[in-house]
C-alpha atoms as a PDB file:
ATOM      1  CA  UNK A   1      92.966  69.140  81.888  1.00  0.00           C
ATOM      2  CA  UNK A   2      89.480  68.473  82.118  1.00  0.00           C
ATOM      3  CA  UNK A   3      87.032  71.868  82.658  1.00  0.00           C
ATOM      4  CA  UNK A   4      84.204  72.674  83.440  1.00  0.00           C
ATOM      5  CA  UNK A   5      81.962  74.248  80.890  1.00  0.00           C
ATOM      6  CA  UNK A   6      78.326  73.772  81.908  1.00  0.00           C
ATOM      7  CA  UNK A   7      75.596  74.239  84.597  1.00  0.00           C
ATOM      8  CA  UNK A   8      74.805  70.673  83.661  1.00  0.00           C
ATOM      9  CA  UNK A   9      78.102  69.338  84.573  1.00  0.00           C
ATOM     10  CA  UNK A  10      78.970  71.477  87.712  1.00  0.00           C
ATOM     11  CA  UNK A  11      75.449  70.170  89.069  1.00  0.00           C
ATOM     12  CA  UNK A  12      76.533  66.737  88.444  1.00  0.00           C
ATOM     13  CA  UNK A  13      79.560  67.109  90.743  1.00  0.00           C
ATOM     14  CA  UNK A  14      78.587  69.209  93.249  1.00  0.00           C
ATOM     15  CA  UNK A  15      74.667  68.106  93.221  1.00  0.00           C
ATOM     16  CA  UNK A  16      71.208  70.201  94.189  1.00  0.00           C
ATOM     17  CA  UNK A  17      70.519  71.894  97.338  1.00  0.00           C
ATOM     18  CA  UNK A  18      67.850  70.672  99.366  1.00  0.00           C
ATOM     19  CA  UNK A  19      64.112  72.228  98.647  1.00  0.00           C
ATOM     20  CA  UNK A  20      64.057  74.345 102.031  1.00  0.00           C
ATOM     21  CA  UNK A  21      67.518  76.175 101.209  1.00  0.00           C
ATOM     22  CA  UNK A  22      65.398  78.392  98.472  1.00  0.00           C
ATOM     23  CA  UNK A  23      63.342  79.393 101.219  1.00  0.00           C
ATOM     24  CA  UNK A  24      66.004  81.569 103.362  1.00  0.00           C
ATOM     25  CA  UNK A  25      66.266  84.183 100.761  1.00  0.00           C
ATOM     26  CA  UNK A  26      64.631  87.570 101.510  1.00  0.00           C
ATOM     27  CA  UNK A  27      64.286  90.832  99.765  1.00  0.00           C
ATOM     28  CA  UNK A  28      64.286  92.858 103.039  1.00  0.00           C
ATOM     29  CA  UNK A  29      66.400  92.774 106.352  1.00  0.00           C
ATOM     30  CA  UNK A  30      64.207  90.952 108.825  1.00  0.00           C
ATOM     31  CA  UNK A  31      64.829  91.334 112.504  1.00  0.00           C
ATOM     32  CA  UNK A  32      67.316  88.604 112.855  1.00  0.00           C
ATOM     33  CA  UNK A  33      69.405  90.526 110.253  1.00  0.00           C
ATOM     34  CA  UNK A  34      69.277  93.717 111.314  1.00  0.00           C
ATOM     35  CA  UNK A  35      70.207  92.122 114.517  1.00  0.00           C
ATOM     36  CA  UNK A  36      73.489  90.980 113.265  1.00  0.00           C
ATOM     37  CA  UNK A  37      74.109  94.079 111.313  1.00  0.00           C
ATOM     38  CA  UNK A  38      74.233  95.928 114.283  1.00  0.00           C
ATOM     39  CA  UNK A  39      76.519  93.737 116.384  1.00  0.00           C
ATOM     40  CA  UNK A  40      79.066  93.514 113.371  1.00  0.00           C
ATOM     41  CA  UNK A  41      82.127  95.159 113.106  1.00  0.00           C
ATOM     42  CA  UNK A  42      83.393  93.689 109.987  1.00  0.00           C
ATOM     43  CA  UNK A  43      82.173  93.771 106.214  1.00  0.00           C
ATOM     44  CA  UNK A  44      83.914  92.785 103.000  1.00  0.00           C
ATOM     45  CA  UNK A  45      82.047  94.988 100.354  1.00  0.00           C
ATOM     46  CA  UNK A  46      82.264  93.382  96.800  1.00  0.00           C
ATOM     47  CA  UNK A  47      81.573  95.640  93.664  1.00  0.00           C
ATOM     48  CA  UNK A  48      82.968  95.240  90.065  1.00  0.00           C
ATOM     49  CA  UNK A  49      83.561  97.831  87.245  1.00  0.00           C
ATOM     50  CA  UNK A  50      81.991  98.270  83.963  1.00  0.00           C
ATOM     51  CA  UNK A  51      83.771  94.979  82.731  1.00  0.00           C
ATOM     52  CA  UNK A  52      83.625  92.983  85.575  1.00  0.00           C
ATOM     53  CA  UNK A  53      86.179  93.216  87.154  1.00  0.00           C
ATOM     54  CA  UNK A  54      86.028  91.814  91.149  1.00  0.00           C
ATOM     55  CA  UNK A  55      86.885  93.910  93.602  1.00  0.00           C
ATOM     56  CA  UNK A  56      86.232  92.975  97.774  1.00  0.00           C
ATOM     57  CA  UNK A  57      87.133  95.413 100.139  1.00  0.00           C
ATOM     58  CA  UNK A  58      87.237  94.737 104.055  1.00  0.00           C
ATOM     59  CA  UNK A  59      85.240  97.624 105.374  1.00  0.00           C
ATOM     60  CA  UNK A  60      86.310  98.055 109.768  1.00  0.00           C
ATOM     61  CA  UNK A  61      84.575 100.423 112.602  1.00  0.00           C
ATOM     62  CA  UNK A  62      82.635  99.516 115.609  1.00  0.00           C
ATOM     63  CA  UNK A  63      79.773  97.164 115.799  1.00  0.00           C
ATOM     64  CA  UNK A  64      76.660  98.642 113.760  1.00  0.00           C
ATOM     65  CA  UNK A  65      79.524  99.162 111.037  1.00  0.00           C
ATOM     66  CA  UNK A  66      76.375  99.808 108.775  1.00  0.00           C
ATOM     67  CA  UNK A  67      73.458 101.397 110.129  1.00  0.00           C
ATOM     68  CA  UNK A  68      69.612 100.048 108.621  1.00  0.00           C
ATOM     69  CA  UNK A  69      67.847 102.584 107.545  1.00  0.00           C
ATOM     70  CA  UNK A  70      64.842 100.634 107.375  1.00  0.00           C
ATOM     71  CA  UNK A  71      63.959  97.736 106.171  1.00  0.00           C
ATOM     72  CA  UNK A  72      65.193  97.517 102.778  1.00  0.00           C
ATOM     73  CA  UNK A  73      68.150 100.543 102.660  1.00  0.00           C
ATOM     74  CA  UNK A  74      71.205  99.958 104.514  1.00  0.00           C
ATOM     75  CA  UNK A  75      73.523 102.922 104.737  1.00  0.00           C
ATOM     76  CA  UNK A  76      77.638 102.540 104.985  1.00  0.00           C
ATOM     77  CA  UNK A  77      79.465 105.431 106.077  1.00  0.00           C
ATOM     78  CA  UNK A  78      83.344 106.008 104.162  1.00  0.00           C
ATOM     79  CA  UNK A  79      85.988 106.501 106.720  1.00  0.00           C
ATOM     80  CA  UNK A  80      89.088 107.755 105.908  1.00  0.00           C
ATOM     81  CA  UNK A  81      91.741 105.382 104.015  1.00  0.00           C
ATOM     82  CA  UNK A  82      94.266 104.984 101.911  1.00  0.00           C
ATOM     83  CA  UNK A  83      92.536 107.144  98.785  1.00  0.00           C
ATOM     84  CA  UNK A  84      92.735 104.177  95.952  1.00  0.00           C
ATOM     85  CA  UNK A  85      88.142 104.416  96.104  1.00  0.00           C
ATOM     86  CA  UNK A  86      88.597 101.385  94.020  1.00  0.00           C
ATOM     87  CA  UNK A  87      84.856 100.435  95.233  1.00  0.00           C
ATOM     88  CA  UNK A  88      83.518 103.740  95.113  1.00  0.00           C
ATOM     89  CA  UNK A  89      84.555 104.371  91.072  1.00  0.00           C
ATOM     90  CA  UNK A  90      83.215 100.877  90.657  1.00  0.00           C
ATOM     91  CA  UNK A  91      79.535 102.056  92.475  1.00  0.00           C
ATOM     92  CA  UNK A  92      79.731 104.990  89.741  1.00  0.00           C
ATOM     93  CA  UNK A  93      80.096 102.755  86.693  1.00  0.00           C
ATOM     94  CA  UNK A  94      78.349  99.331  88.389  1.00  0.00           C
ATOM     95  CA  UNK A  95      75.849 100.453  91.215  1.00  0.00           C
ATOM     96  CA  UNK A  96      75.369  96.369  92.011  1.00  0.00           C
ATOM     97  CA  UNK A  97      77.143  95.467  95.610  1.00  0.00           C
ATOM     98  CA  UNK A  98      77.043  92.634  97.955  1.00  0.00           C
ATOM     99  CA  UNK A  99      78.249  92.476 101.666  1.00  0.00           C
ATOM    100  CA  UNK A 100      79.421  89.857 103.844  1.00  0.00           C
ATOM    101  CA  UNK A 101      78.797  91.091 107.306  1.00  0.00           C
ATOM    102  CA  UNK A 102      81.130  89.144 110.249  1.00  0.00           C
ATOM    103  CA  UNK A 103      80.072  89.010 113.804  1.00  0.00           C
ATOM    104  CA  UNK A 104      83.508  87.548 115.834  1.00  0.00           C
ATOM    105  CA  UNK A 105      83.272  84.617 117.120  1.00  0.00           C
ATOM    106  CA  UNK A 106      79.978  83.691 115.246  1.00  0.00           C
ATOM    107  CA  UNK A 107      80.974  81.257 112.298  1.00  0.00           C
ATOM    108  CA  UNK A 108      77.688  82.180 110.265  1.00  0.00           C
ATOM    109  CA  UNK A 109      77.642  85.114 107.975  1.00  0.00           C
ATOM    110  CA  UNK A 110      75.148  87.613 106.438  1.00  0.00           C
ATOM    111  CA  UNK A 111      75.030  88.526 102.942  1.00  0.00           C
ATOM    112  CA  UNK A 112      73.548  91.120 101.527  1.00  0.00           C
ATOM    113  CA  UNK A 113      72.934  92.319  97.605  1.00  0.00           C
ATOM    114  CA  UNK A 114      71.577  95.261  96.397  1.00  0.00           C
ATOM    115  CA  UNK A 115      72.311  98.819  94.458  1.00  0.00           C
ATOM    116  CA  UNK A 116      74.549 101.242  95.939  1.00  0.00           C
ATOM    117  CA  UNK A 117      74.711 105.180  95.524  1.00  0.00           C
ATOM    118  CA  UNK A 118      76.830 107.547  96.987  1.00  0.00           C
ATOM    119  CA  UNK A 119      75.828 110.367  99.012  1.00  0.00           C
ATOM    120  CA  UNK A 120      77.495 113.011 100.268  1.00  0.00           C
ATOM    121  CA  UNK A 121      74.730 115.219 101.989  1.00  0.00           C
ATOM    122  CA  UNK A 122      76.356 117.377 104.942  1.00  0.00           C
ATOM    123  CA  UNK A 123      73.627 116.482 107.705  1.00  0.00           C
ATOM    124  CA  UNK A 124      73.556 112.559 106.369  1.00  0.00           C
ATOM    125  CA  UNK A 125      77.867 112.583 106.978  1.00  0.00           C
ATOM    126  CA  UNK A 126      77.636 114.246 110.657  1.00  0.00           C
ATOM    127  CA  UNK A 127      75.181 112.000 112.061  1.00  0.00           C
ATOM    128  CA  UNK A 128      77.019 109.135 111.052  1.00  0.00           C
ATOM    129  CA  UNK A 129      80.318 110.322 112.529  1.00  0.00           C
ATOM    130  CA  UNK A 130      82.856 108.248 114.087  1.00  0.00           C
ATOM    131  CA  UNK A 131      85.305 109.212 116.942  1.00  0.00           C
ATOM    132  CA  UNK A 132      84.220 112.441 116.480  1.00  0.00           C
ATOM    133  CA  UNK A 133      84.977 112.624 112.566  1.00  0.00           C
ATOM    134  CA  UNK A 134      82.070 112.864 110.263  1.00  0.00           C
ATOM    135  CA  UNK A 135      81.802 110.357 107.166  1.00  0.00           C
ATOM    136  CA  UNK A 136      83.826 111.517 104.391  1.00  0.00           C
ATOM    137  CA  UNK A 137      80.516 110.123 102.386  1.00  0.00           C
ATOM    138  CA  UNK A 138      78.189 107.231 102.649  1.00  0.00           C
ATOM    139  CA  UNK A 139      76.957 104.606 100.276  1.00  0.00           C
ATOM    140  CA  UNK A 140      73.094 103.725 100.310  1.00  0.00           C
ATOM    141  CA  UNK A 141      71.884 100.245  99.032  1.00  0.00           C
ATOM    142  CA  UNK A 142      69.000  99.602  98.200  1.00  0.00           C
ATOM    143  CA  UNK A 143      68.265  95.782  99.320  1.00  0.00           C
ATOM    144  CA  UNK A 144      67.593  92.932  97.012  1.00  0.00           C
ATOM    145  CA  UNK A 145      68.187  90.427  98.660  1.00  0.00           C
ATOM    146  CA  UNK A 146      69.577  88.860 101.851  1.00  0.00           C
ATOM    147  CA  UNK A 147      70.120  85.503 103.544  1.00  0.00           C
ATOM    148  CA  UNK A 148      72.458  84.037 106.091  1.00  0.00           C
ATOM    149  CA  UNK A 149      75.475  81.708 105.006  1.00  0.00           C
ATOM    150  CA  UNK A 150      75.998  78.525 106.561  1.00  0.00           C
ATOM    151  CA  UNK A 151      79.571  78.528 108.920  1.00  0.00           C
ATOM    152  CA  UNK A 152      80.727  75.319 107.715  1.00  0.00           C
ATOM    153  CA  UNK A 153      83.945  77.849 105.973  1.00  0.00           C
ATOM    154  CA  UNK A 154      84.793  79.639 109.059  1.00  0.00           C
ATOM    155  CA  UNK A 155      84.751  76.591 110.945  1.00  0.00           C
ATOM    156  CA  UNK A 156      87.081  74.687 108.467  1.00  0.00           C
ATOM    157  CA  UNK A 157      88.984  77.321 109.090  1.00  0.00           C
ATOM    158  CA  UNK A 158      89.685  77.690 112.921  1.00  0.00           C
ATOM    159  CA  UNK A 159      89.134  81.184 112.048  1.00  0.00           C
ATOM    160  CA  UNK A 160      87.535  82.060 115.954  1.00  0.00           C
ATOM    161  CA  UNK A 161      89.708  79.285 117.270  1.00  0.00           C
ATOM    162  CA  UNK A 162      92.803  80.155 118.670  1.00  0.00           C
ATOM    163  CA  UNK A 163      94.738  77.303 119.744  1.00  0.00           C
ATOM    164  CA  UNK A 164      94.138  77.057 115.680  1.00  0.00           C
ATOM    165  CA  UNK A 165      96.002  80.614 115.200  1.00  0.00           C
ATOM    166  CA  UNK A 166      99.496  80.609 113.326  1.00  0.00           C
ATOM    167  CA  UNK A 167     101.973  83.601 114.115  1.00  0.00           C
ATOM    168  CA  UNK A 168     101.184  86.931 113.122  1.00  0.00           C
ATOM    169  CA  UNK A 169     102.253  87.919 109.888  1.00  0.00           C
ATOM    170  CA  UNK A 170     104.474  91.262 109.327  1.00  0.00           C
ATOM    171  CA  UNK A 171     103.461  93.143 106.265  1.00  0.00           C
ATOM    172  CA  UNK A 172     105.915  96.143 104.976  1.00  0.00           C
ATOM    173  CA  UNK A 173     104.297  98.212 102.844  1.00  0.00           C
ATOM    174  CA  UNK A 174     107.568  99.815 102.466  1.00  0.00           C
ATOM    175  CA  UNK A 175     108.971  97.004 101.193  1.00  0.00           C
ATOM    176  CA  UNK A 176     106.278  95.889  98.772  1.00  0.00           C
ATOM    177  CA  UNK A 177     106.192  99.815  97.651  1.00  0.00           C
ATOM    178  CA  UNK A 178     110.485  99.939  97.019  1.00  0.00           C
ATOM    179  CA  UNK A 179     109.900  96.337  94.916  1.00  0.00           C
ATOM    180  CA  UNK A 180     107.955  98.725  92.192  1.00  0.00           C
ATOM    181  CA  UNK A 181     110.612 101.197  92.215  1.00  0.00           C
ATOM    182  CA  UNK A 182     108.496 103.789  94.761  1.00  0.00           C
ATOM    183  CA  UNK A 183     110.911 103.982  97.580  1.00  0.00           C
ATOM    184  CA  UNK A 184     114.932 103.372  98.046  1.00  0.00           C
ATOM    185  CA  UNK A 185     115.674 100.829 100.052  1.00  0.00           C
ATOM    186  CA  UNK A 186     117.420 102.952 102.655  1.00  0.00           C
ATOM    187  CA  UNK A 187     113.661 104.272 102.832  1.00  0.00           C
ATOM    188  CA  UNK A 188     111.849 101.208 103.794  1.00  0.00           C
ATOM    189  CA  UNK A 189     112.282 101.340 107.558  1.00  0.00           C
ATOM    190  CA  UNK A 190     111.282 104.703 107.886  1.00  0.00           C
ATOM    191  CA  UNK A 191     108.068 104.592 105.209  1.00  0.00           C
ATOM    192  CA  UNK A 192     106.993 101.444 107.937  1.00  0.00           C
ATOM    193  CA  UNK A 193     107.163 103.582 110.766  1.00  0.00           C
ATOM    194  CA  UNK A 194     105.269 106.687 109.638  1.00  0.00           C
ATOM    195  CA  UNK A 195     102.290 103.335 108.463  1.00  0.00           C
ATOM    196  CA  UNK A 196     102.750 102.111 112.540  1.00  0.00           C
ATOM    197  CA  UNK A 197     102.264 105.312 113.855  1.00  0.00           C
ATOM    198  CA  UNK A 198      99.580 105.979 111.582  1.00  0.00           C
ATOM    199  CA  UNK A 199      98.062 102.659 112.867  1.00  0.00           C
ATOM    200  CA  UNK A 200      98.454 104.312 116.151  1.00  0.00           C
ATOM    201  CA  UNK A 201      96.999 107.786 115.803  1.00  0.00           C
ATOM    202  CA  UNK A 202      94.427 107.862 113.253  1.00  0.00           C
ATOM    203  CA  UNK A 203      92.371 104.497 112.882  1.00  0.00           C
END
C-alpha cells in the first residue's frame, strides 16, 4: 500500500491554499471572535502528554463556555466530571492546547491555540461559578493564535440538519464497564440508572 511520506507528496495531492487563506490567522481574539466565544456552548479542548499522545475532550456549559479575559487570555472554568483529568495532567507535562469552539446551528468553527495553566485561586473559581457551584479550577491560555474554520465539514455532515438526524444512540456505561470485568452483569441495569439520574440531578 502506497504511503505517504513527504510534504512534497501530500502537496501534490491535496494542492496549495489560495494566497488570502494565510491572511485569516491572528495572534489575538478580535471582536468577531470573542463574539462567537461568548455565544458558544460547546468546545472540544485538545492537549497531548509528554509523548504526544492526542487527547480531545468535549468541554459543555452555557453559552460564554469560556470567558475572554482580554484580548489574548481566554480563561476555561473545570466543572465537575467524571475525575479521569486526562487534559489537565496533560496541561502539567504539555502546557500547548487548542480549542474548537461550536456555536449550534452555525456550520463555521473557531479555533484557538495557545499555552494553558491551571489556576486554582479562590476569588478566580467563585466568580466563574455555574448554577451556583464555583469552578473546581480554571485553565488560562495564553493566545497564539486564532482563525475561523471553513463549515464545509459540518455541512457534509447534516450535523444542524435534522431531517439528516439518525436515531439516538443508547450508551451503557454499565455495560462497557462489566466487559472489563468492573461490574457483574446482574449490575449493569442498576450502575445505568444511578448515570441517568446523575444526568438528571447534577449536570
Amino acid at each position: 500500500m502506497p504511503v505517504i511520506d513527504s510534504v512534497a507528496r501530500l502537496r501534490e495531492l491535496i494542492g496549495d491554499p489560495s494566497p488570502v487563506v494565510a491572511h485569516k490567522f491572528h495572534e489575538k481574539l478580535n471582536a468577531r471572535a470573542r463574539d462567537f466565544i461568548a455565544r458558544s456552548p460547546l468546545l472540544f479542548l485538545a492537549t497531548a502528554d509528554a509523548d504526544g499522545r492526542p487527547c480531545v475532550s468535549p468541554k459543555g456549559d452555557g453559552p460564554g463556555i469560556a470567558i475572554v479575559e482580554d484580548d489574548g487570555t481566554l480563561l476555561l472554568p473545570e466543572r465537575k466530571g467524571n475525575r479521569l483529568v486526562y487534559s489537565l495532567q496533560n496541561v502539567l507535562a504539555n502546557p500547548a492546547v487548542e480549542l474548537i469552539f461550536v456555536v449550534p446551528r452555525t456550520s463555521e468553527t473557531l479555533r484557538v491555540q495557545g499555552r494553558a495553566t491551571l489556576v486554582d485561586d479562590p476569588d478566580l473559581c467563585a466568580r466563574h461559578d455555574s448554577r451556583g457551584r464555583p469552578a473546581l479550577l480554571v485553565m488560562r491560555v495564553a493566545v497564539t493564535k486564532c482563525y475561523f474554520h471553513c463549515g464545509k465539514s459540518l455541512l457534509r455532515a447534516g450535523v444542524w440538519d435534522p431531517a439528516t438526524w439518525p436515531d439516538p444512540v443508547t450508551v451503557s456505561f454499565g455495560c462497557e464497564i462489566a466487559e472489563e470485568g468492573g461490574l457483574d452483569s446482574t449490575e449493569v441495569e442498576t450502575f445505568d440508572a444511578a448515570v441517568r439520574e446523575r444526568y438528571r440531578q447534577d449536570v
